[in-house]
Structure formats: structure tokens, C-alpha cells
N, C-alpha and C. Protein backbone atom coordinates (compact mmCIF):
# COMPACT_ATOMS: atom_id res chain seq x y z
N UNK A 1 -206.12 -231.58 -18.46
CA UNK A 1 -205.12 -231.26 -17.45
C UNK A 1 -204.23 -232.48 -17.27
N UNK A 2 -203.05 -232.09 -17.57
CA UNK A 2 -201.92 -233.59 -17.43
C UNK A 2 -201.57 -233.49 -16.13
N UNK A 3 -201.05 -234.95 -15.58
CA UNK A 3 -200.90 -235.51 -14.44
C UNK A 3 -200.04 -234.27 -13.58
N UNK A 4 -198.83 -233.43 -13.89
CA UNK A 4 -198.26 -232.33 -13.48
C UNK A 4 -199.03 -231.23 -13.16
N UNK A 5 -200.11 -230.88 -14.12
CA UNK A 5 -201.04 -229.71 -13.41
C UNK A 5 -201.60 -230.45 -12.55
N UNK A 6 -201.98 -231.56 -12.49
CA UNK A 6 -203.45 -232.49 -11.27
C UNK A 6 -202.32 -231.76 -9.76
N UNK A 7 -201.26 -232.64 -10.06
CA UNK A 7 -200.35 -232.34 -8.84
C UNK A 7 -199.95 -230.59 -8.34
N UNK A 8 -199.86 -229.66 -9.49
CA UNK A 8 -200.17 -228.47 -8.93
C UNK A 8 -201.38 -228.04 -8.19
N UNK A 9 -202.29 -228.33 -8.57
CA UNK A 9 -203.76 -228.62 -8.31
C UNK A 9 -203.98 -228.90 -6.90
N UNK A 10 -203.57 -229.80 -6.83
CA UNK A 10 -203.56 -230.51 -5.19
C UNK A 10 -202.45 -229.85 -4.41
N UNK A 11 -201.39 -229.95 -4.99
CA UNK A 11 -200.81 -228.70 -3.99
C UNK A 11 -201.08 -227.18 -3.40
N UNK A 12 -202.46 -226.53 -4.38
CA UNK A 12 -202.60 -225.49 -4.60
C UNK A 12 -203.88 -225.70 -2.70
N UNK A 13 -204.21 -226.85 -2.67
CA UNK A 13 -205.05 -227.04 -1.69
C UNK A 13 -204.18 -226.94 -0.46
N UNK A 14 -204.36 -225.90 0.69
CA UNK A 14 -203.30 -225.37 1.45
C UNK A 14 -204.05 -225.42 2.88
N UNK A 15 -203.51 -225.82 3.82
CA UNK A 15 -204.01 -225.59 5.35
C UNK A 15 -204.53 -224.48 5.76
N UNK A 16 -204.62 -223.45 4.62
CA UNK A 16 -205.51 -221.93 4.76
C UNK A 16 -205.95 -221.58 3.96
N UNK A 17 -207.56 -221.95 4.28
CA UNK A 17 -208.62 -221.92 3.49
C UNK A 17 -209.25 -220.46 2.71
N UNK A 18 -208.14 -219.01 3.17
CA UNK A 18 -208.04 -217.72 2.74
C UNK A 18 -207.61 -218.24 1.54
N UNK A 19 -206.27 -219.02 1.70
CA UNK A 19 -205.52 -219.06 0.61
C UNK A 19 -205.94 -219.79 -0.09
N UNK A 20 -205.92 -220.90 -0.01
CA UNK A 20 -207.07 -222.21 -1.21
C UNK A 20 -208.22 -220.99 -2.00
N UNK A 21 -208.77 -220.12 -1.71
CA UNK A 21 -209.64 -219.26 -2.21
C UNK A 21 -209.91 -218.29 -3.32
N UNK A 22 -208.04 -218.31 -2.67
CA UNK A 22 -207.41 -217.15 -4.01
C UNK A 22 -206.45 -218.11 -4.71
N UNK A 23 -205.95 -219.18 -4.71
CA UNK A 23 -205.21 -220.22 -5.36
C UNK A 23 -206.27 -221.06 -6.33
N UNK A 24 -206.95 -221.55 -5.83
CA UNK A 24 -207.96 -222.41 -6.89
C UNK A 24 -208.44 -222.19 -7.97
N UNK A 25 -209.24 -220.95 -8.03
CA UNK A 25 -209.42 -219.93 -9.44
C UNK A 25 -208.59 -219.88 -10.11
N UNK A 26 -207.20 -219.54 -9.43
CA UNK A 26 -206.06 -219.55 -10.55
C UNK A 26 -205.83 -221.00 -11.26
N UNK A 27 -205.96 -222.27 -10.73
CA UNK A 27 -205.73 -222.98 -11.39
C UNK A 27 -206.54 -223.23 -12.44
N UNK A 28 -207.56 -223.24 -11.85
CA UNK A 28 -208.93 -223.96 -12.85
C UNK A 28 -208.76 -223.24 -14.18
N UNK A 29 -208.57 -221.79 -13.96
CA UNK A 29 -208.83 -220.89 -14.94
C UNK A 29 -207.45 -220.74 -15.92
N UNK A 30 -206.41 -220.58 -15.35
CA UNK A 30 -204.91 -220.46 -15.52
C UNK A 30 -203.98 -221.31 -16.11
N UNK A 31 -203.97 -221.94 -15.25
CA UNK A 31 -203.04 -223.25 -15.14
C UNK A 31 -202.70 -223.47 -16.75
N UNK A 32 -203.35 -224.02 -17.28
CA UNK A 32 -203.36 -224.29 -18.96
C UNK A 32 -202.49 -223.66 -19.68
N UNK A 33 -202.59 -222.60 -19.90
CA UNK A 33 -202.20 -221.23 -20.11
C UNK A 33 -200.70 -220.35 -20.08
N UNK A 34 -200.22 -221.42 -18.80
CA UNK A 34 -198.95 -221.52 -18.14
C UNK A 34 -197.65 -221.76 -19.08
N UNK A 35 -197.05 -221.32 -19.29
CA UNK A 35 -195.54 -221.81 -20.18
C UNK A 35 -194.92 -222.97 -19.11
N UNK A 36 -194.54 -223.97 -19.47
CA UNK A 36 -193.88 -224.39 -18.47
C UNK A 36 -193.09 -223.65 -17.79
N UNK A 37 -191.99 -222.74 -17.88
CA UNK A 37 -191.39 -222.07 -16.89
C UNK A 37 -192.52 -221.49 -16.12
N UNK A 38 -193.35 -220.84 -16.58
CA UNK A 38 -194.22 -220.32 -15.76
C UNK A 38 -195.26 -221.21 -14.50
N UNK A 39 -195.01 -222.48 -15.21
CA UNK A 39 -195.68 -224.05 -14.05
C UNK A 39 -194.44 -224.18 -13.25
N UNK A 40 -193.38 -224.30 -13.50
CA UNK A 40 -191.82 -224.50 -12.41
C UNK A 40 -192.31 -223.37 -11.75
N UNK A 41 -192.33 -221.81 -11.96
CA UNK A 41 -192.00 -221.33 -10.91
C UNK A 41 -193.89 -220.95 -9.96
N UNK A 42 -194.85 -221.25 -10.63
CA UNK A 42 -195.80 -221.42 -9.72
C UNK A 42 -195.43 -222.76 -8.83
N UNK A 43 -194.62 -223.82 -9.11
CA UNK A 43 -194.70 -224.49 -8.18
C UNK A 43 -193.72 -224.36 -7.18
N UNK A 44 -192.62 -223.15 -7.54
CA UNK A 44 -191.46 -222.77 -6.65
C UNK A 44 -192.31 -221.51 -5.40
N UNK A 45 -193.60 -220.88 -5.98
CA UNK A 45 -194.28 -220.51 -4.88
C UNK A 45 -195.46 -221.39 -4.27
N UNK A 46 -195.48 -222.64 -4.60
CA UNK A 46 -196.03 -222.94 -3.43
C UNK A 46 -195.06 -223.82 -2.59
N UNK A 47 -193.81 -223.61 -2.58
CA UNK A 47 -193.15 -223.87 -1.70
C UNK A 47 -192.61 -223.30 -0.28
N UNK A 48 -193.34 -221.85 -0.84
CA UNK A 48 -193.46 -220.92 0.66
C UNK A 48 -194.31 -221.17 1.56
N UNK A 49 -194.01 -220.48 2.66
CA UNK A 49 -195.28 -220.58 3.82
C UNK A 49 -196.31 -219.92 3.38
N UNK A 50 -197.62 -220.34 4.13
CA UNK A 50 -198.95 -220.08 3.73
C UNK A 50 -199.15 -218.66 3.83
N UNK A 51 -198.27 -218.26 4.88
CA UNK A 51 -198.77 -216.37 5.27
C UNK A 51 -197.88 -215.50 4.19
N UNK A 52 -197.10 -216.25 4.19
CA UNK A 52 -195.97 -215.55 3.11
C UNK A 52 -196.80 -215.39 1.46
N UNK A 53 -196.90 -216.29 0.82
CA UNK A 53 -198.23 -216.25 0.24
C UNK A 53 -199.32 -215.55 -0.03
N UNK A 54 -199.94 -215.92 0.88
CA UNK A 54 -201.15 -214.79 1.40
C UNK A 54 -200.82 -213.05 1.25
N UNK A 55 -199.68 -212.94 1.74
CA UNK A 55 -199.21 -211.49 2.51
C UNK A 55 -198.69 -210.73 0.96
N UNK A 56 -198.57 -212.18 -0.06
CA UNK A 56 -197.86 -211.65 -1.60
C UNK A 56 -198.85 -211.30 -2.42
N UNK A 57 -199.90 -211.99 -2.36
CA UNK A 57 -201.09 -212.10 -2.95
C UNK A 57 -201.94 -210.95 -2.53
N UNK A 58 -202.17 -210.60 -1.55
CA UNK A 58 -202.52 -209.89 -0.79
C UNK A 58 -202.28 -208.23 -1.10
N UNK A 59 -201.17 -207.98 -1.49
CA UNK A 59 -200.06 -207.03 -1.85
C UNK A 59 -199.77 -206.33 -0.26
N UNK A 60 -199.62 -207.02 1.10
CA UNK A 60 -198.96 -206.35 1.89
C UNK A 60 -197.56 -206.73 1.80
N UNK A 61 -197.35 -207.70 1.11
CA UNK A 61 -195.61 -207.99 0.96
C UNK A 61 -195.10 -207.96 -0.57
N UNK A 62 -194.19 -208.09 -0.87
CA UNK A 62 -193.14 -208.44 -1.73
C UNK A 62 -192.50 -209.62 -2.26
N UNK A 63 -192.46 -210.29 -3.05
CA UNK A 63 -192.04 -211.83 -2.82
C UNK A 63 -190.19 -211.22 -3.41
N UNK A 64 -189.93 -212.12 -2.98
CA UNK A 64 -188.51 -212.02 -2.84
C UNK A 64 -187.79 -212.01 -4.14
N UNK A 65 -188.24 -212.43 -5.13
CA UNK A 65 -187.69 -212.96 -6.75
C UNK A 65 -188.66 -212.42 -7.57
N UNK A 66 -187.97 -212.05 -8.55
CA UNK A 66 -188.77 -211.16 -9.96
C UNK A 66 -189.88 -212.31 -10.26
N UNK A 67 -189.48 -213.12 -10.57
CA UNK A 67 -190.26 -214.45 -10.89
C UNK A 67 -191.46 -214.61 -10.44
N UNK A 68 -191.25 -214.75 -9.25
CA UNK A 68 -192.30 -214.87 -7.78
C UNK A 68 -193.50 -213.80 -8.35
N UNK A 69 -192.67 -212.78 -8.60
CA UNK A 69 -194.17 -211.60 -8.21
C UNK A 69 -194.43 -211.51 -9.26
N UNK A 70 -194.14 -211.82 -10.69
CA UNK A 70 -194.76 -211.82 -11.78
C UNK A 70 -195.94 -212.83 -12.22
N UNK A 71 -195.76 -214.41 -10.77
CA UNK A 71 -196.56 -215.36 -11.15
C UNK A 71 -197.53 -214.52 -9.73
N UNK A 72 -197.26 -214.02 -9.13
CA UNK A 72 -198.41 -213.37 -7.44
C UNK A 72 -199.28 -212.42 -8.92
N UNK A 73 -198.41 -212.04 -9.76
CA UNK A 73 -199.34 -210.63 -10.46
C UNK A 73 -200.66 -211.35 -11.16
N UNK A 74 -200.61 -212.24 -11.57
CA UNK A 74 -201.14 -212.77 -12.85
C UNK A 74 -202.25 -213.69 -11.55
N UNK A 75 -201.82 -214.72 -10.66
CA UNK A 75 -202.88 -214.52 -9.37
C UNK A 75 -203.58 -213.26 -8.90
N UNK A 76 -203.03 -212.31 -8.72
CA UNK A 76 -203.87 -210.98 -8.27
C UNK A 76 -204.76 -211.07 -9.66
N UNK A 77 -204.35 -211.54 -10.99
CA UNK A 77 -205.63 -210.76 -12.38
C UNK A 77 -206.14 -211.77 -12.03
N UNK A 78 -206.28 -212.94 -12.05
CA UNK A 78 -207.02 -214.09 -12.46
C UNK A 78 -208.71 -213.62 -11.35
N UNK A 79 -207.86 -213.32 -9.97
CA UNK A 79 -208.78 -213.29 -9.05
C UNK A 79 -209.70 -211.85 -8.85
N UNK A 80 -209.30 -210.84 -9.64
CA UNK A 80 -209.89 -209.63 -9.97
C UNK A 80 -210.86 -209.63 -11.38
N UNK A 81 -210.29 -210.63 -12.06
CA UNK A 81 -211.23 -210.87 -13.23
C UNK A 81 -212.63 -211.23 -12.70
């Protein structure tokens, strides 16, 4: 894991420990795997709020950008696997 995933990594650690729950798996397991565009825009969602997040992941919301919900989709498999 290069110094850029470490730092996704640690960002993925969130003041809501729901969310750290369903974020962490994805990295450990994921992350690697990632195209870089696909590491830019996981790190363009953790620039949202924690509920916002949650609520995407979750599937009671929508994330706002095609992008967004294609990297929430691949979180929803990682964590259903």
C-alpha cells in the first residue's frame, strides 16, 4: 500500500463508527484494485459529511454525481461479499 492509499486509509477512519465499519473493508480489501481515477474520486467521497455517506451507502439516498454512486456501488459489493 503506497503512502496515498495509507492516507486514504486514515481518512477512511471517520467520527462514525457505523461508518468506519462499512469504509474499512473497503479499503483493506479494495483499495489496490482502484484505477487511480477511481482513488481521486473515492477520495472526492470522503469529502462529504458522515450522514451523507452513510445515507449513500446505506441506499436511503442518492449521491449527487454518477461517479459518486458508482464508487458507493462497489462499497455496497465489497461489504455484501
Amino acid at each position: 500500500m503506497g503512502v496515498e492509499d495509507q492516507v486514504l486509509g486514515w481518512r477512511s477512519r471517520r467520527g462514525m463508527l457505523e461508518l468506519e465499519l462499512l469504509l474499512l473493508p473497503f479499503v483493506r480489501t479494495r483499495l489496490d484494485s482502484l484505477s487511480p481515477e477511481g482513488k481521486t474520486c473515492y477520495a472526492r467521497l470522503l469529502e462529504h459529511d458522515d450522514w451523507d455517506i452513510f445515507d449513500w451507502i446505506q441506499g436511503r439516498a442518492t449521491p449527487p454525481d454518477p461517479e459518486l454512486a458508482a464508487i458507493v456501488a462497489a462499497i455496497q459489493a465489497a461489504n455484501a461479499a
